[in-house]
C-alpha atoms as a PDB file:
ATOM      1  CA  UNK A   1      12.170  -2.644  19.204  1.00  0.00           C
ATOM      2  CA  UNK A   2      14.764  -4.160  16.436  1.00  0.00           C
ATOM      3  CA  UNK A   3      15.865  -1.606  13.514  1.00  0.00           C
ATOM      4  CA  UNK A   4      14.722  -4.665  10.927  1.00  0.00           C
ATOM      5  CA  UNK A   5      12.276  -6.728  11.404  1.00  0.00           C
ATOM      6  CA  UNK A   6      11.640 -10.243   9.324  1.00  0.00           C
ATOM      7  CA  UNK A   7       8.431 -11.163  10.003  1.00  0.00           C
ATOM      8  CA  UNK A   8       7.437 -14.903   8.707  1.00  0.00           C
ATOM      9  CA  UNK A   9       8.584 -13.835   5.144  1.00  0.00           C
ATOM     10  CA  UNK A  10       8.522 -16.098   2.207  1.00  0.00           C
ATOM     11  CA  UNK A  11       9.721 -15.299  -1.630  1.00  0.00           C
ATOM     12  CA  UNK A  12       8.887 -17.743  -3.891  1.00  0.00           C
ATOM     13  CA  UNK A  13      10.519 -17.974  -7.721  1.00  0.00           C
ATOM     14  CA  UNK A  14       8.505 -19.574 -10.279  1.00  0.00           C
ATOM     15  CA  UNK A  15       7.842 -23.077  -8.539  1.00  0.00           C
ATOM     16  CA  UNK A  16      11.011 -21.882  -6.438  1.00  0.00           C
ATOM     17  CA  UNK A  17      10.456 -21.586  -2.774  1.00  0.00           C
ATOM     18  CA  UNK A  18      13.405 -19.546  -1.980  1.00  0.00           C
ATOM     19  CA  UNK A  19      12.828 -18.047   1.597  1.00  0.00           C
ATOM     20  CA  UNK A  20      10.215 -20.367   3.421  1.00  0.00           C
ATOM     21  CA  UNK A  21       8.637 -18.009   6.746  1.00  0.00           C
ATOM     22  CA  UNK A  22      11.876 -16.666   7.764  1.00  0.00           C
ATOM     23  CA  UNK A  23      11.839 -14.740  10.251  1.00  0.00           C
ATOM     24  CA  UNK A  24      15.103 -12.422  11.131  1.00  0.00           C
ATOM     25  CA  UNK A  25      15.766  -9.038  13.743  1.00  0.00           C
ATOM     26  CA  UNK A  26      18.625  -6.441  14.027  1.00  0.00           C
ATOM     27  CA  UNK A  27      19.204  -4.686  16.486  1.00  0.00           C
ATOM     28  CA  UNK A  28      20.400  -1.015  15.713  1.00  0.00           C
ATOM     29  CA  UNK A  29      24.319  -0.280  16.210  1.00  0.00           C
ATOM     30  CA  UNK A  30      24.094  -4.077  15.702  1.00  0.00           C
ATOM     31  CA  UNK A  31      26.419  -6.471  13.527  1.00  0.00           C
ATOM     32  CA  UNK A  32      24.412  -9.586  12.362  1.00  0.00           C
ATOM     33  CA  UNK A  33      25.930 -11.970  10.347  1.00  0.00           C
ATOM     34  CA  UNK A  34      23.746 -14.097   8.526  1.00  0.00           C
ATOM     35  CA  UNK A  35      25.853 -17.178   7.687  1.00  0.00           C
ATOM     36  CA  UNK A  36      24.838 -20.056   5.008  1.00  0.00           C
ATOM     37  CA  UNK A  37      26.073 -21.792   1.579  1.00  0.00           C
ATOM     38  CA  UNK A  38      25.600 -21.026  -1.929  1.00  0.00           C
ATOM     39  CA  UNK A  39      21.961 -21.472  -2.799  1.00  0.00           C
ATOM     40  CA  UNK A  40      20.306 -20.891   0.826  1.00  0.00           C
ATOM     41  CA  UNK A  41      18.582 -17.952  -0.041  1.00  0.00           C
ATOM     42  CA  UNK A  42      20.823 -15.012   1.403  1.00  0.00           C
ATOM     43  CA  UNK A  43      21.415 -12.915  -1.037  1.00  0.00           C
ATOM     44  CA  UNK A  44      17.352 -12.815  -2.099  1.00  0.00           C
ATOM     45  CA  UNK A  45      16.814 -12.112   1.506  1.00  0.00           C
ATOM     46  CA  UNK A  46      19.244  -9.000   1.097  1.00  0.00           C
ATOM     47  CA  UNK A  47      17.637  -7.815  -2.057  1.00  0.00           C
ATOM     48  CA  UNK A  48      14.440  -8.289  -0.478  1.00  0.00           C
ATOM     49  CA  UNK A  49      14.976  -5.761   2.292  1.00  0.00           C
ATOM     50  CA  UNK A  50      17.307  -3.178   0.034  1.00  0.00           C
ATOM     51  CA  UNK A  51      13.991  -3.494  -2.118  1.00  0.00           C
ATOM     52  CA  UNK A  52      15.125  -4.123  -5.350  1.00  0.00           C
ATOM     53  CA  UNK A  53      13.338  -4.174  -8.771  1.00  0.00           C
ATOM     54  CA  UNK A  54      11.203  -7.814  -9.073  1.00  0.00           C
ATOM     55  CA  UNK A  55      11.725  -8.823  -5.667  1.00  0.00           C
ATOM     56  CA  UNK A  56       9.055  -8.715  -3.609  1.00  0.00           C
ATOM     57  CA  UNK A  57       7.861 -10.647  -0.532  1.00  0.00           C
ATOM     58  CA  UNK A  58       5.334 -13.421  -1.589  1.00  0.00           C
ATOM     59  CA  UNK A  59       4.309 -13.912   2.222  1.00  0.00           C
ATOM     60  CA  UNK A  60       5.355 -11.804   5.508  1.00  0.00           C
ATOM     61  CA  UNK A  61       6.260  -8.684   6.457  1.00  0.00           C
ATOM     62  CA  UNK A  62       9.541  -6.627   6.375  1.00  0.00           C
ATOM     63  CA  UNK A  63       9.500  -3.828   9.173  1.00  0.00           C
ATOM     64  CA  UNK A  64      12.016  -0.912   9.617  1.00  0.00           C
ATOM     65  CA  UNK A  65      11.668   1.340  12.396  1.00  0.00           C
ATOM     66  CA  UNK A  66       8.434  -0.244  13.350  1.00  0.00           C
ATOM     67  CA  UNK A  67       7.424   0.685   9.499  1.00  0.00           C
ATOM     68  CA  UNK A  68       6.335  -1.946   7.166  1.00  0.00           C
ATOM     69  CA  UNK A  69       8.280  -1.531   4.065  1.00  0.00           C
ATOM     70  CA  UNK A  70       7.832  -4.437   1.794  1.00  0.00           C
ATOM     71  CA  UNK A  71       5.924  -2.407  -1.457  1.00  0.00           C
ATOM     72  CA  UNK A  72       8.641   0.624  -0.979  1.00  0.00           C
ATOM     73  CA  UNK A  73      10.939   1.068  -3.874  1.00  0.00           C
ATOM     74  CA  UNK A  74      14.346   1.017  -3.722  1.00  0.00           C
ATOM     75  CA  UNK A  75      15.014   4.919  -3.423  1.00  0.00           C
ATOM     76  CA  UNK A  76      12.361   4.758  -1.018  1.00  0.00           C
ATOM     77  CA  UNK A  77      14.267   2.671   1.227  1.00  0.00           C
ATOM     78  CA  UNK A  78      17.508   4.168   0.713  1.00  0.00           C
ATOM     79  CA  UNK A  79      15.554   7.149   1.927  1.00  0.00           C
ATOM     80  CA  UNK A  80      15.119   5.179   5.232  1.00  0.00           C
ATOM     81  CA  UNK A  81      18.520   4.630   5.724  1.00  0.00           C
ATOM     82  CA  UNK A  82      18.964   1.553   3.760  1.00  0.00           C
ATOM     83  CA  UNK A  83      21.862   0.816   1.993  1.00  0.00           C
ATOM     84  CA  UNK A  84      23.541  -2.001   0.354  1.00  0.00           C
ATOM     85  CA  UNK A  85      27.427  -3.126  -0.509  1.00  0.00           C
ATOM     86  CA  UNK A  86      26.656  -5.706  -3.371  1.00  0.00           C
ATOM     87  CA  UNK A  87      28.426  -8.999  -4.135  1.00  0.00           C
ATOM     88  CA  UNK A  88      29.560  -7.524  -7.767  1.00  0.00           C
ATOM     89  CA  UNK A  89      31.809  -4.370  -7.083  1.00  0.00           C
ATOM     90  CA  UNK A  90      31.085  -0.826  -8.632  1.00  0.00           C
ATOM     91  CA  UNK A  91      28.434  -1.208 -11.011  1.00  0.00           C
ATOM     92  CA  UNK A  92      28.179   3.006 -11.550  1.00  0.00           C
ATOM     93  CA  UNK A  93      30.681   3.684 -14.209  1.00  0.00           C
ATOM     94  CA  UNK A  94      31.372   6.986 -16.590  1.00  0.00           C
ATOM     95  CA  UNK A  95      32.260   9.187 -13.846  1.00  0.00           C
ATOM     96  CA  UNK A  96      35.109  10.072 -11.381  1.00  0.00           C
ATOM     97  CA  UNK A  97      36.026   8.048  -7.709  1.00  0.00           C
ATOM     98  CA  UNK A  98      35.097  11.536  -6.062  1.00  0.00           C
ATOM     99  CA  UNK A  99      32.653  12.221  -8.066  1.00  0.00           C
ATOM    100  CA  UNK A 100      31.032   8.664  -7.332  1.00  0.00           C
ATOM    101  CA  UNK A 101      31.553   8.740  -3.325  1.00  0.00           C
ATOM    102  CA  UNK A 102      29.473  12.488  -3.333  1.00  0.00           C
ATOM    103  CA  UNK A 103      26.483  11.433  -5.662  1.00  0.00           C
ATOM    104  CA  UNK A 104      24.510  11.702  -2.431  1.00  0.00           C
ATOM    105  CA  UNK A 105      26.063  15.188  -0.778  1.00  0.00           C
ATOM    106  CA  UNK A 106      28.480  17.213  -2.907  1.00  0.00           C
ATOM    107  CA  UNK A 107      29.585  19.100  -0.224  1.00  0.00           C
ATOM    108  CA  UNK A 108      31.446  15.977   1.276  1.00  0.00           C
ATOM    109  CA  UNK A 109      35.316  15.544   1.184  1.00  0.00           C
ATOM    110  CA  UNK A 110      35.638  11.882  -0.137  1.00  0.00           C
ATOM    111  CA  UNK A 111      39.461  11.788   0.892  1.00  0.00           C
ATOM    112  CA  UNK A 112      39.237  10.388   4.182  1.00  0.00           C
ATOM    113  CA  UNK A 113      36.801   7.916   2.990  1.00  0.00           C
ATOM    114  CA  UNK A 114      38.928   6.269   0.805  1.00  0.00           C
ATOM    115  CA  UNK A 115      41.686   5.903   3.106  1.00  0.00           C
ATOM    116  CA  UNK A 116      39.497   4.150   5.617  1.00  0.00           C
ATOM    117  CA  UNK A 117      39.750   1.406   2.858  1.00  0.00           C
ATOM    118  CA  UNK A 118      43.010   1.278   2.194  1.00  0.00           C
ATOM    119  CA  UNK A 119      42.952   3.624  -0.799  1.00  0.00           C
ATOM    120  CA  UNK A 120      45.358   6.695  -1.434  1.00  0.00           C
ATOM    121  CA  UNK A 121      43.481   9.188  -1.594  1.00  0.00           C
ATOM    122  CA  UNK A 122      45.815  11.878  -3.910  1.00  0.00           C
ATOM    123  CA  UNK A 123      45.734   8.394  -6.510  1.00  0.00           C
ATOM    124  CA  UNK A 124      41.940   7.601  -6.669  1.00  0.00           C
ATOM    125  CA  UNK A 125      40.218  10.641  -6.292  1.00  0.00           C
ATOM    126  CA  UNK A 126      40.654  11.690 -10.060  1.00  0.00           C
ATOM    127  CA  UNK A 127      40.789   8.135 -11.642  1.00  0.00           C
ATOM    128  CA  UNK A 128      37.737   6.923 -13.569  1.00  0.00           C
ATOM    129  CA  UNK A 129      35.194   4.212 -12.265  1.00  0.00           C
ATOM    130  CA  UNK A 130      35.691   1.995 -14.825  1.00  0.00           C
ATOM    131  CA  UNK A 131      37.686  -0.987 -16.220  1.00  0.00           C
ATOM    132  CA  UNK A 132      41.263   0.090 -15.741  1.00  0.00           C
ATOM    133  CA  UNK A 133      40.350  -0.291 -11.291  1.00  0.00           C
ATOM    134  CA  UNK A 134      40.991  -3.755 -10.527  1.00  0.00           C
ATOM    135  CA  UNK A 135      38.299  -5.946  -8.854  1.00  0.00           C
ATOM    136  CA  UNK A 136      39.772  -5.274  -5.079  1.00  0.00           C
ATOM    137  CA  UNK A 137      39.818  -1.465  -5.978  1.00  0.00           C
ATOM    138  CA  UNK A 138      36.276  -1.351  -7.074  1.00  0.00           C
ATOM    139  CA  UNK A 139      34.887  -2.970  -3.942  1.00  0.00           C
ATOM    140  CA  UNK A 140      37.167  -1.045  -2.054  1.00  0.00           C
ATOM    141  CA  UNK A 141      35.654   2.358  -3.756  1.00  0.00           C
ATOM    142  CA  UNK A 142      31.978   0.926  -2.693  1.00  0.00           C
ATOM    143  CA  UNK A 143      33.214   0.032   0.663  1.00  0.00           C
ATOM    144  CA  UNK A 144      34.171   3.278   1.129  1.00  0.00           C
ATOM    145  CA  UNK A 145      30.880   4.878  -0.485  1.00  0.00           C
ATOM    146  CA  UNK A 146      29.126   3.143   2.146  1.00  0.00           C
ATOM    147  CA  UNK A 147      30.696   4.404   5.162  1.00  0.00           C
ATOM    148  CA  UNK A 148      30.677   8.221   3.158  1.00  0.00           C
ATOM    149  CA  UNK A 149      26.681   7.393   3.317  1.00  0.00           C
ATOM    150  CA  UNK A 150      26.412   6.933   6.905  1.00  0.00           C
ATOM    151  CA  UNK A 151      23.616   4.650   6.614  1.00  0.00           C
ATOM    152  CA  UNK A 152      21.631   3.617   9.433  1.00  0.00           C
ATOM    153  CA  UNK A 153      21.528  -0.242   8.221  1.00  0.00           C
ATOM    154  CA  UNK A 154      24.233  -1.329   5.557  1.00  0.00           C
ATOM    155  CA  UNK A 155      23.755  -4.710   3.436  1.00  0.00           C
ATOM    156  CA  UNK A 156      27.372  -6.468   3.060  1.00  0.00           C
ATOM    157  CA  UNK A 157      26.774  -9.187   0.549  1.00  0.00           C
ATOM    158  CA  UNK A 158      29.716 -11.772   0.747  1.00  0.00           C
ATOM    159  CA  UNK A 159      32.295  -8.292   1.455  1.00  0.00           C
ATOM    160  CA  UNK A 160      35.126 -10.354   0.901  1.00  0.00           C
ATOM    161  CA  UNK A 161      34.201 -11.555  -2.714  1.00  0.00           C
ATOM    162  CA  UNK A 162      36.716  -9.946  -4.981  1.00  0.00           C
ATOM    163  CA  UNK A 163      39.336  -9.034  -2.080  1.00  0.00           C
ATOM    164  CA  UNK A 164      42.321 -10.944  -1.605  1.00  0.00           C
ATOM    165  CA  UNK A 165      42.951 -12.329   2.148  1.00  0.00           C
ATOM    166  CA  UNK A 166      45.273  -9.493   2.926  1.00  0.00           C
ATOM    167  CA  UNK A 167      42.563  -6.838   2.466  1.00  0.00           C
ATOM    168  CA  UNK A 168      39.788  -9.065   5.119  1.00  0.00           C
ATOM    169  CA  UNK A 169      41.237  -5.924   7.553  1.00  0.00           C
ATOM    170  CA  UNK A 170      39.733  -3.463   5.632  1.00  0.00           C
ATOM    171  CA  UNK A 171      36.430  -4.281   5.576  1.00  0.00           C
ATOM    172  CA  UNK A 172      35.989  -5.790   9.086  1.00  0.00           C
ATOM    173  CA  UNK A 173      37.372  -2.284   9.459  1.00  0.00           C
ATOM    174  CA  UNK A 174      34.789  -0.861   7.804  1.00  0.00           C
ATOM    175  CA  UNK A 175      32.101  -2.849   9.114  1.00  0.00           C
ATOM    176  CA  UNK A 176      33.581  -1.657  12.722  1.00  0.00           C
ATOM    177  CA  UNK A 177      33.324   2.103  11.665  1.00  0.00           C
ATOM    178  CA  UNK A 178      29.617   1.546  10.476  1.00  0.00           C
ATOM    179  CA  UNK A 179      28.986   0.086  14.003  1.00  0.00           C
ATOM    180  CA  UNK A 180      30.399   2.818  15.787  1.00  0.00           C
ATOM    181  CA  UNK A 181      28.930   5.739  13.636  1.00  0.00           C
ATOM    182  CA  UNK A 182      25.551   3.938  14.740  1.00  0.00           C
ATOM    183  CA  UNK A 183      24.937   1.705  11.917  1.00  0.00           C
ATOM    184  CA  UNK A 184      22.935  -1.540  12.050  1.00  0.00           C
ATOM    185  CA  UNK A 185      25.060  -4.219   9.489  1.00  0.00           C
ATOM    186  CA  UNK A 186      23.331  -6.989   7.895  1.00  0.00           C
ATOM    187  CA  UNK A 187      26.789  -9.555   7.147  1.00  0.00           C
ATOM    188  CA  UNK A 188      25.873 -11.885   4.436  1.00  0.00           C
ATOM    189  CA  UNK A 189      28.736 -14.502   4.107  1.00  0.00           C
ATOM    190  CA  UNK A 190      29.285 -18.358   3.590  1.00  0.00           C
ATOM    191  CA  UNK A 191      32.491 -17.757   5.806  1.00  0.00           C
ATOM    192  CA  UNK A 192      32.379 -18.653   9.399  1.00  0.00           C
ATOM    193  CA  UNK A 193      35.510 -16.190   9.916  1.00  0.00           C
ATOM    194  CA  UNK A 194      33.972 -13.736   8.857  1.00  0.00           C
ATOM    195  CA  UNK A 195      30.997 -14.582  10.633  1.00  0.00           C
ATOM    196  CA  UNK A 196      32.739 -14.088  13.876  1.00  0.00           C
ATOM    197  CA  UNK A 197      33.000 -10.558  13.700  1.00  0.00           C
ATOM    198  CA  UNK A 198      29.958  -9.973  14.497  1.00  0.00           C
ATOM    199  CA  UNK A 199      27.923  -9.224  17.573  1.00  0.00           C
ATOM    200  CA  UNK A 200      25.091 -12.020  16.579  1.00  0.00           C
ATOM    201  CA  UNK A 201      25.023 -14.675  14.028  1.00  0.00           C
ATOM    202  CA  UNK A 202      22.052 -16.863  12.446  1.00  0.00           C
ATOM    203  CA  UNK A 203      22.440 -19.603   9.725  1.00  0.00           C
ATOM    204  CA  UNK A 204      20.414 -20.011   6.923  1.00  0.00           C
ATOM    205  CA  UNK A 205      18.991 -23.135   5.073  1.00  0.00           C
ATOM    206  CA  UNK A 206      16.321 -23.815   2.771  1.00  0.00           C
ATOM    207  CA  UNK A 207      15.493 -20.728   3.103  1.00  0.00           C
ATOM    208  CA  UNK A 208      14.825 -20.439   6.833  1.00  0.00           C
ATOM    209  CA  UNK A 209      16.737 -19.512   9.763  1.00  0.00           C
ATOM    210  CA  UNK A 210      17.794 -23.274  11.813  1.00  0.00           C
ATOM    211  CA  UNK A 211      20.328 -21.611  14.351  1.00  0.00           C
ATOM    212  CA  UNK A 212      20.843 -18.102  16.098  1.00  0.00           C
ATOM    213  CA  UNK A 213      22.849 -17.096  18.553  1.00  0.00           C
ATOM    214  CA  UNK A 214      26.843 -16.050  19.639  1.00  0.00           C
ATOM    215  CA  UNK A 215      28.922 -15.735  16.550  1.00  0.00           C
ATOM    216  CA  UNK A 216      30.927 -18.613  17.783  1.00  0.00           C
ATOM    217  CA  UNK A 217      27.840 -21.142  18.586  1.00  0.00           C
ATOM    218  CA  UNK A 218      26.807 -20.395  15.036  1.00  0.00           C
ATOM    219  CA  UNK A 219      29.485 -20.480  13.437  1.00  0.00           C
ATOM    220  CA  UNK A 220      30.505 -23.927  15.049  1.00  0.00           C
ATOM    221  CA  UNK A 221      27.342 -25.443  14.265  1.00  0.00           C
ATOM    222  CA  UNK A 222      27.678 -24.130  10.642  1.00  0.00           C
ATOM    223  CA  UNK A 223      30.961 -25.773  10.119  1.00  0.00           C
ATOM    224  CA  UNK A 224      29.855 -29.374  11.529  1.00  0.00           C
ATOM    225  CA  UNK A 225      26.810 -29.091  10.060  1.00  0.00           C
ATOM    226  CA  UNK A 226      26.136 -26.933   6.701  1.00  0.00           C
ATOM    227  CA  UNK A 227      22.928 -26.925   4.817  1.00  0.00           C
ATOM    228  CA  UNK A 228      22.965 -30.303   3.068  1.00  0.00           C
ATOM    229  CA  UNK A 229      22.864 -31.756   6.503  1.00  0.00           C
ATOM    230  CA  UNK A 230      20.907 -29.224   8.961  1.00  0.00           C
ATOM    231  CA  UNK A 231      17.874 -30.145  10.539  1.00  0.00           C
ATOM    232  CA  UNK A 232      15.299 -27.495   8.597  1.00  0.00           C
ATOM    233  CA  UNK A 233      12.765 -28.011  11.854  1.00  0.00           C
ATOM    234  CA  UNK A 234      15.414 -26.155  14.295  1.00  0.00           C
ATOM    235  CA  UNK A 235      14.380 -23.332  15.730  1.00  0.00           C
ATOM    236  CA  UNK A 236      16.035 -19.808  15.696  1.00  0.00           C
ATOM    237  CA  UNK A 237      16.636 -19.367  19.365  1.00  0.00           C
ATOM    238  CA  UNK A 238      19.829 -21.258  19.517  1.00  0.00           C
ATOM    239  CA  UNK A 239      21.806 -24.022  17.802  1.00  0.00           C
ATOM    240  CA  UNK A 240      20.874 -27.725  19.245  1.00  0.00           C
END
């Protein structure tokens, strides 16, 4: 049985049809990289299963764990295991690095956290979560609050957005610690690189998924064929 389960979910905006009966699975200790452009509907997909506030499924069913969880909140789900690594960095400001990467258990040592991400640990620890960390530093600090959560599925929301290239080691670093801790990842990029770190890959248009399969099927059909141009009747079993 997969960890998440998208079961013929739609979300509709308005007049909006954002996801159209998309249906999705990850596997646990799984990285799934659901790859698509601007506009395609991943990122409402992602808030959709982290269950945040005004989005919920107009259609469908989201299972964890064999547990429908579309009407939990968002502590709820977190509860579950759920966590996500949002496209913005850091939004939690007013209170210390350490004091930010134990919110959850007190009794944890954040150092060794922070150096999984690249950060020194004697140099952040005390500094402020606020607007003297750079972009890169803030998404490194929620990087590393992810892995400190040991989550059993973590939400990456375009990960590289606000890194330079040279830091792209850190988090498919990260991404490979969740994996072997036992995390499920949910990749959400526009990247086909990235994309290719993972274990599985599906692409997403209009709102549905048109391809799934090996990273580098996917990612190949992606490139030669992005949403403007994919055929929304494919199916998800593999790329045509």
């Amino acid at each position: 049985m997969p960890l998440l389960e998208i079961k013929s979910v739609s979300y509709q905006a308005g007049a909006a049809k954002i996801l159209d009966d998309l249906c999705l699975s990850v596997e646990g200790a799984e990285v799934h990289a659901l790859l698509g452009t601007n506009g395609t509907g991943k990122s409402t997909l992602a808030y959709l299963i982290a269950g945040c506030e005004g989005y919920k499924p107009t259609a469908g069913t989201i299972l964890f764990d064999g547990r429908a969880i579309q009407t939990f909140k968002i502590h709820e789900r977190a509860q579950l295991g759920i966590t996500m690594a949002w496209q913005e960095p850091v939004r939690f400001e007013g209170i210390s690095v350490a004091q930010y990467l134990t919110l959850k258990n007190r009794e944890l040592n954040p150092a060794p956290y922070l150096a999984m991400v690249g950060l020194e640990p004697r140099r952040y620890l005390a500094r402020m979560v606020d607007r003297s960390l750079s972009g890169g530093e803030r998404k490194r600090i929620e990087l590393a609050s992810i892995l400190a959560l040991h989550p059993r599925l973590a939400i990456f929301d375009e990960p590289d957005s606000g890194i330079d290239m040279l830091s792209i080691h850190d988090i498919i670093n990260v991404i490979n610690i969740c994996k072997e801790n036992g995390s499920a990842v949910l990749l959400i990029t526009h990247r086909e690189e990235i994309a290719l770190i993972a274990d599985k890959a599906s692409q997403i248009c209009r709102g549905k998924i048109v391809c799934s399969g090996p990273p580098a099927k996917v990612a190949a059909y992606y490139k030669s064929r992005q949403c403007l141009t994919c055929d929304t009747e494919g199916r998800a079993d593999g790329c045509p």
